[in-house]
Protein backbone atom coordinates (compact mmCIF):
# COMPACT_ATOMS: atom_id res chain seq x y z
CA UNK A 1 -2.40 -20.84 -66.56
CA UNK A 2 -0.88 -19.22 -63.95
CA UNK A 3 -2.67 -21.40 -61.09
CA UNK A 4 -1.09 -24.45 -63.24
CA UNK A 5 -4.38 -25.51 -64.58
CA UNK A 6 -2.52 -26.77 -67.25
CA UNK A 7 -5.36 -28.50 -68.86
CA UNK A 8 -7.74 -25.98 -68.99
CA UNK A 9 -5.78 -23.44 -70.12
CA UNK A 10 -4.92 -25.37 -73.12
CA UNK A 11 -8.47 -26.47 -74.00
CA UNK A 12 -9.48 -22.89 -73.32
CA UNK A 13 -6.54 -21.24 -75.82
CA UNK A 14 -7.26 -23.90 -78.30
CA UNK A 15 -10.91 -22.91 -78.82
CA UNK A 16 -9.67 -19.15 -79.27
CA UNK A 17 -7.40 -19.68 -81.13
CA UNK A 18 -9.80 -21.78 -83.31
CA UNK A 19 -12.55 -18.82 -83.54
CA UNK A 20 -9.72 -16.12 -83.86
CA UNK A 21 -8.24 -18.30 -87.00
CA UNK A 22 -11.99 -18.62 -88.17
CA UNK A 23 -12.89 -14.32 -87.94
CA UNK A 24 -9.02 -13.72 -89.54
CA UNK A 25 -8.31 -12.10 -86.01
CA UNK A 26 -4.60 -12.26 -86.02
CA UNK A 27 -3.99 -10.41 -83.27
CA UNK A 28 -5.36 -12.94 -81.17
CA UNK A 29 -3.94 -16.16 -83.04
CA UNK A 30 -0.47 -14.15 -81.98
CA UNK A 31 -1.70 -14.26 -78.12
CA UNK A 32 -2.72 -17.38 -78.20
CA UNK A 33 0.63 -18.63 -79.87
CA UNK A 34 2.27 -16.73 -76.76
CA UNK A 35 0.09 -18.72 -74.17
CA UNK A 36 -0.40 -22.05 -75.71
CA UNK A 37 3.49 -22.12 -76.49
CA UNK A 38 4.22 -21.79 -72.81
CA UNK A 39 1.26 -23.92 -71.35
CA UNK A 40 2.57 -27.03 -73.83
CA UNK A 41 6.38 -26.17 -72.26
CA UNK A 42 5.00 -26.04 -68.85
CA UNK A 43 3.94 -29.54 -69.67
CA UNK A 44 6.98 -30.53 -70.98
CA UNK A 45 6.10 -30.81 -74.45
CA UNK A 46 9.06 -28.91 -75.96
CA UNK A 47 9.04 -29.13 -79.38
CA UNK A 48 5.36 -28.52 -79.66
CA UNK A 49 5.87 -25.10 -77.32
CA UNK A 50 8.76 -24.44 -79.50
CA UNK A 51 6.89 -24.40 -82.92
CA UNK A 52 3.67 -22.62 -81.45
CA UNK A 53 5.89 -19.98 -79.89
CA UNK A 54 8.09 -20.02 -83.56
CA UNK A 55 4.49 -19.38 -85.55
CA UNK A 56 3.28 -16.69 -83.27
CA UNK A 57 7.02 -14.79 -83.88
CA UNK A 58 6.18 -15.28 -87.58
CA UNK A 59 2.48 -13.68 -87.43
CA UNK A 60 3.85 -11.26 -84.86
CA UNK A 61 5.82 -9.62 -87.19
CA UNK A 62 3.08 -9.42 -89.92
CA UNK A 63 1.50 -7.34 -87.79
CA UNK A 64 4.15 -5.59 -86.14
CA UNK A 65 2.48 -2.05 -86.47
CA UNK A 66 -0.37 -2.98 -85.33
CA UNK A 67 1.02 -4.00 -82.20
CA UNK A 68 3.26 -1.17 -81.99
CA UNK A 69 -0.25 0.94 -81.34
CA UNK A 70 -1.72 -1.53 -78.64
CA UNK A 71 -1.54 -0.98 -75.30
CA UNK A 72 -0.29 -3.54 -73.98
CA UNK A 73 1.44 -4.20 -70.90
CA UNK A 74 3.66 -7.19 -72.07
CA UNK A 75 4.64 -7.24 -75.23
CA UNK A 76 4.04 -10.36 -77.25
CA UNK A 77 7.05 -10.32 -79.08
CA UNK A 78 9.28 -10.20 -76.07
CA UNK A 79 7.15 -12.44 -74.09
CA UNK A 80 7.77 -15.15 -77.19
CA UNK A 81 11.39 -14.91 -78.11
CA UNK A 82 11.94 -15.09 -73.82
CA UNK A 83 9.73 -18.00 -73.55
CA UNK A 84 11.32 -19.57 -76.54
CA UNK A 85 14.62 -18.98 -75.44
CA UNK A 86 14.52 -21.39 -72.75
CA UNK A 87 12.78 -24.43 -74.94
CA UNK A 88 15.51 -23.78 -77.43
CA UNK A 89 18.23 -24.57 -74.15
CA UNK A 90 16.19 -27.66 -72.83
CA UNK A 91 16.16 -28.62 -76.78
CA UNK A 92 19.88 -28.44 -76.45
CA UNK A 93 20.04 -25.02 -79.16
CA UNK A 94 22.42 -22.71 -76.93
CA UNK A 95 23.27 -20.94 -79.55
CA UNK A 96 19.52 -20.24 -80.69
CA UNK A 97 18.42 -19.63 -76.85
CA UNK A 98 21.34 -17.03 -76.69
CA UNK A 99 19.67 -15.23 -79.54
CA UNK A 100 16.52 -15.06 -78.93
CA UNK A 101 17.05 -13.90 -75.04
CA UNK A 102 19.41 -11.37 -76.32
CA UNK A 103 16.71 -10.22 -79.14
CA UNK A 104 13.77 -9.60 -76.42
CA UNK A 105 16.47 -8.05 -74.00
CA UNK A 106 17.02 -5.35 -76.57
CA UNK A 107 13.07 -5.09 -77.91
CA UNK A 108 11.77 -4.83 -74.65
CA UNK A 109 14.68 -1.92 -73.63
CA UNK A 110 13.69 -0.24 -76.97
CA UNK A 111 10.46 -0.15 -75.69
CA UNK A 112 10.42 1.14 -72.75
CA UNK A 113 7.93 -1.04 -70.95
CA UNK A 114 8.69 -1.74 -67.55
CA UNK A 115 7.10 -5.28 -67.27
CA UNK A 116 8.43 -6.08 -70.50
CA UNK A 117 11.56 -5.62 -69.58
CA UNK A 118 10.93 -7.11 -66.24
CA UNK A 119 10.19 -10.06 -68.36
CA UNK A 120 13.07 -10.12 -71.02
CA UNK A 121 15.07 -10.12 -67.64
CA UNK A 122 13.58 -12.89 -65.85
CA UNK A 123 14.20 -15.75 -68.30
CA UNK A 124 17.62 -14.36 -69.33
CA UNK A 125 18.66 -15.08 -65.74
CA UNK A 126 16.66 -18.42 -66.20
CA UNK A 127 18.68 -19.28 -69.40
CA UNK A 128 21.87 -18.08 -67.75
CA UNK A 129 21.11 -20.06 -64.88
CA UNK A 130 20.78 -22.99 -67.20
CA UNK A 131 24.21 -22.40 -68.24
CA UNK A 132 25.38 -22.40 -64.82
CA UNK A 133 26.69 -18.78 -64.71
CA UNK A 134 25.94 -17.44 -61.30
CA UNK A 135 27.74 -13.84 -61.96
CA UNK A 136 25.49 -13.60 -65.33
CA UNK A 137 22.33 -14.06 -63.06
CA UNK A 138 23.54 -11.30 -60.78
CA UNK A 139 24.18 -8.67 -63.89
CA UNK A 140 20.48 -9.54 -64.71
CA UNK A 141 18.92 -9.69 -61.40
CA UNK A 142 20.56 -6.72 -60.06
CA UNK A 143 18.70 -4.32 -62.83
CA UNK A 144 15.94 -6.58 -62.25
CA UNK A 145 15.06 -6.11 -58.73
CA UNK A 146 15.34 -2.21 -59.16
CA UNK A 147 13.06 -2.29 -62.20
CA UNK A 148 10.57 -3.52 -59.91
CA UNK A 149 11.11 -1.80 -57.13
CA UNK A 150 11.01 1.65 -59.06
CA UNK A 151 7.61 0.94 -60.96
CA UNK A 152 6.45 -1.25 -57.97
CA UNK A 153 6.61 -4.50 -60.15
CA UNK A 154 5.39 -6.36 -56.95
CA UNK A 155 4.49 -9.47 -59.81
CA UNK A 156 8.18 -10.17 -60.74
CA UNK A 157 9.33 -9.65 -56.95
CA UNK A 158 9.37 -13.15 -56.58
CA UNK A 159 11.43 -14.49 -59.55
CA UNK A 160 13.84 -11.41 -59.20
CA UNK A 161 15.30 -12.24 -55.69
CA UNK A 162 15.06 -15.86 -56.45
CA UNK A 163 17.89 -15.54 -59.30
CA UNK A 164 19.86 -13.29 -57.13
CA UNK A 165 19.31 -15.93 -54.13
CA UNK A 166 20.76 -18.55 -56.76
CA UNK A 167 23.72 -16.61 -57.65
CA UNK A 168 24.90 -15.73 -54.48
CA UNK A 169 24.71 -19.26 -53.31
CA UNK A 170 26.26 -20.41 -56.48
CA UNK A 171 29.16 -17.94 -55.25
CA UNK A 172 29.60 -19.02 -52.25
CA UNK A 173 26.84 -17.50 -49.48
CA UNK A 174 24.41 -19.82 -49.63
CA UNK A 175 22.97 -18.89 -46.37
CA UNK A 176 21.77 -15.58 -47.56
CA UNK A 177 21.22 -16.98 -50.96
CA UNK A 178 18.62 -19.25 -49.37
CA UNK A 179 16.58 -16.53 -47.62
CA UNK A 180 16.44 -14.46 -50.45
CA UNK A 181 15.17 -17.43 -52.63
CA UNK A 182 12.25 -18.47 -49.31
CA UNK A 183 11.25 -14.92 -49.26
CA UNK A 184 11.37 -15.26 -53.41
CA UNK A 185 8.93 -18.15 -53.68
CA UNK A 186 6.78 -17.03 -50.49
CA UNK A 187 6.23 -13.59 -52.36
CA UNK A 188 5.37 -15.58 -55.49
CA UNK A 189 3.07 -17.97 -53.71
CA UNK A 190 1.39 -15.00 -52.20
CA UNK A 191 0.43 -13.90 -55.69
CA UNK A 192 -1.27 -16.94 -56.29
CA UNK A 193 1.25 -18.18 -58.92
CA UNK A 194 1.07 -22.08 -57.94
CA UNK A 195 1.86 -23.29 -61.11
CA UNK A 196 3.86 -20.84 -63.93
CA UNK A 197 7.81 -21.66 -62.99
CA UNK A 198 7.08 -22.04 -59.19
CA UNK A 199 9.00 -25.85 -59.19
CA UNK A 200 12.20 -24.10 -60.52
CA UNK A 201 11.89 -21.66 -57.63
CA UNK A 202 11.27 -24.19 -55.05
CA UNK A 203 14.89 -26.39 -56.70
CA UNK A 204 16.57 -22.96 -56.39
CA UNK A 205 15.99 -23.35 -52.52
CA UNK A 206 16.92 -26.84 -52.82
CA UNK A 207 20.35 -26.38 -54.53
CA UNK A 208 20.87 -23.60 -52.05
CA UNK A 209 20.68 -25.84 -48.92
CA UNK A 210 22.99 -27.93 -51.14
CA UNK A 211 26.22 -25.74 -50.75
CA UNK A 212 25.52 -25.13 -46.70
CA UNK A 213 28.19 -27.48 -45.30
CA UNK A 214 25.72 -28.18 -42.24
CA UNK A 215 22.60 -29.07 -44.41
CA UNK A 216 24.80 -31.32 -46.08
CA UNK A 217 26.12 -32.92 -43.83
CA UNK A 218 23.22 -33.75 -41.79
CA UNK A 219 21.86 -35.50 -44.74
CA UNK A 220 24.87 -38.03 -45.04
């Protein structure tokens, strides 16, 4: 999945999915919601991210004190409702995306779980960024970037100063905007993530030489 072997990770979550439905293992029909929901948006296929993401919220919160015991380092309900938000926007559901982002930014405070929250974080800037509201991506990526630089988050380095490259180029300072978003998606890279929301990183960079007066004009 995160190598964008979109393919295989499908086929793979599909079979586990199939034996953890088989053994009554919900916990892991709730994890493979989470990753088969954002492998079938990664492939564009929306409404069939959408409902796996909607059925894993559903089982999630059958179980939900089971999973309050688990150790896990993301937590599935967060990682769901923020994935989801962002099919709901594409789907054209602001109102739905809005709610769901909101919902795993407060779970994933209540928790207390640093890469949760680095999480919750990420694609609220992503939806926000979808609305076109550059000084909404800068009151996310701001906390953002010191989340991970206090519990060394060196994972969602990338992402972080790529929305706060977008803002500030949105704003006006697209210079600076556009080395914060090349050192964004170089960290990323670096981590091996070549698939996983690396294309919208790369258009960030894009749309930043966009508002430079002297990259545009050399292109007319």
């Amino acid at each position: 999945f995160v190598r964008g072997e979109y393919d295989k990770a499908r086929a793979l979550v599909t079979r586990i999915d199939a034996a953890a439905q088989g053994q009554g293992d919900g916990a892991r029909h709730v994890a493979a919601c989470n990753i088969l929901g954002a492998t079938l948006l990664f492939q564009g296929e929306l409404a069939s991210g959408q409902r796996w993401l909607e059925e894993g919220l559903q089982a999630f919160a059958e179980l939900a004190e089971r999973f309050e015991q688990a150790p896990l380092v993301v937590d599935l309900e967060t990682a769901m409702r923020s994935r989801l938000c962002l099919a709901l926007a594409h789907l054209g559901l602001a109102d739905q995306a809005r709610r769901h982002a909101d919902a795993a930014l407060a779970r994933s405070a209540s928790l207390s779980r640093p890469v949760s929250q680095g999480v919750a974080l990420i694609f609220a800037g992503l939806l926000q960024v979808r609305f076109e509201r550059p000084d909404r991506v800068l009151e996310l990526a701001d906390p953002l970037l010191k989340l991970t630089s206090e519990h060394t988050l060196t994972e969602l380095q990338g992402p972080a100063l790529c929305l706060r490259g977008w803002a500030l180029a949105r704003q006006g300072e697209p210079d600076e905007g556009h080395a914060l978003i090349r050192q964004g998606v170089e960290h990323y890279l670096g981590r091996g993530n070549l698939g996983s929301g690396c294309p919208a990183l790369l258009a960030f960079g894009a749309e930043a030489l966009n508002y430079n007066p002297v990259c545009l004009n050399s292109l007319l």
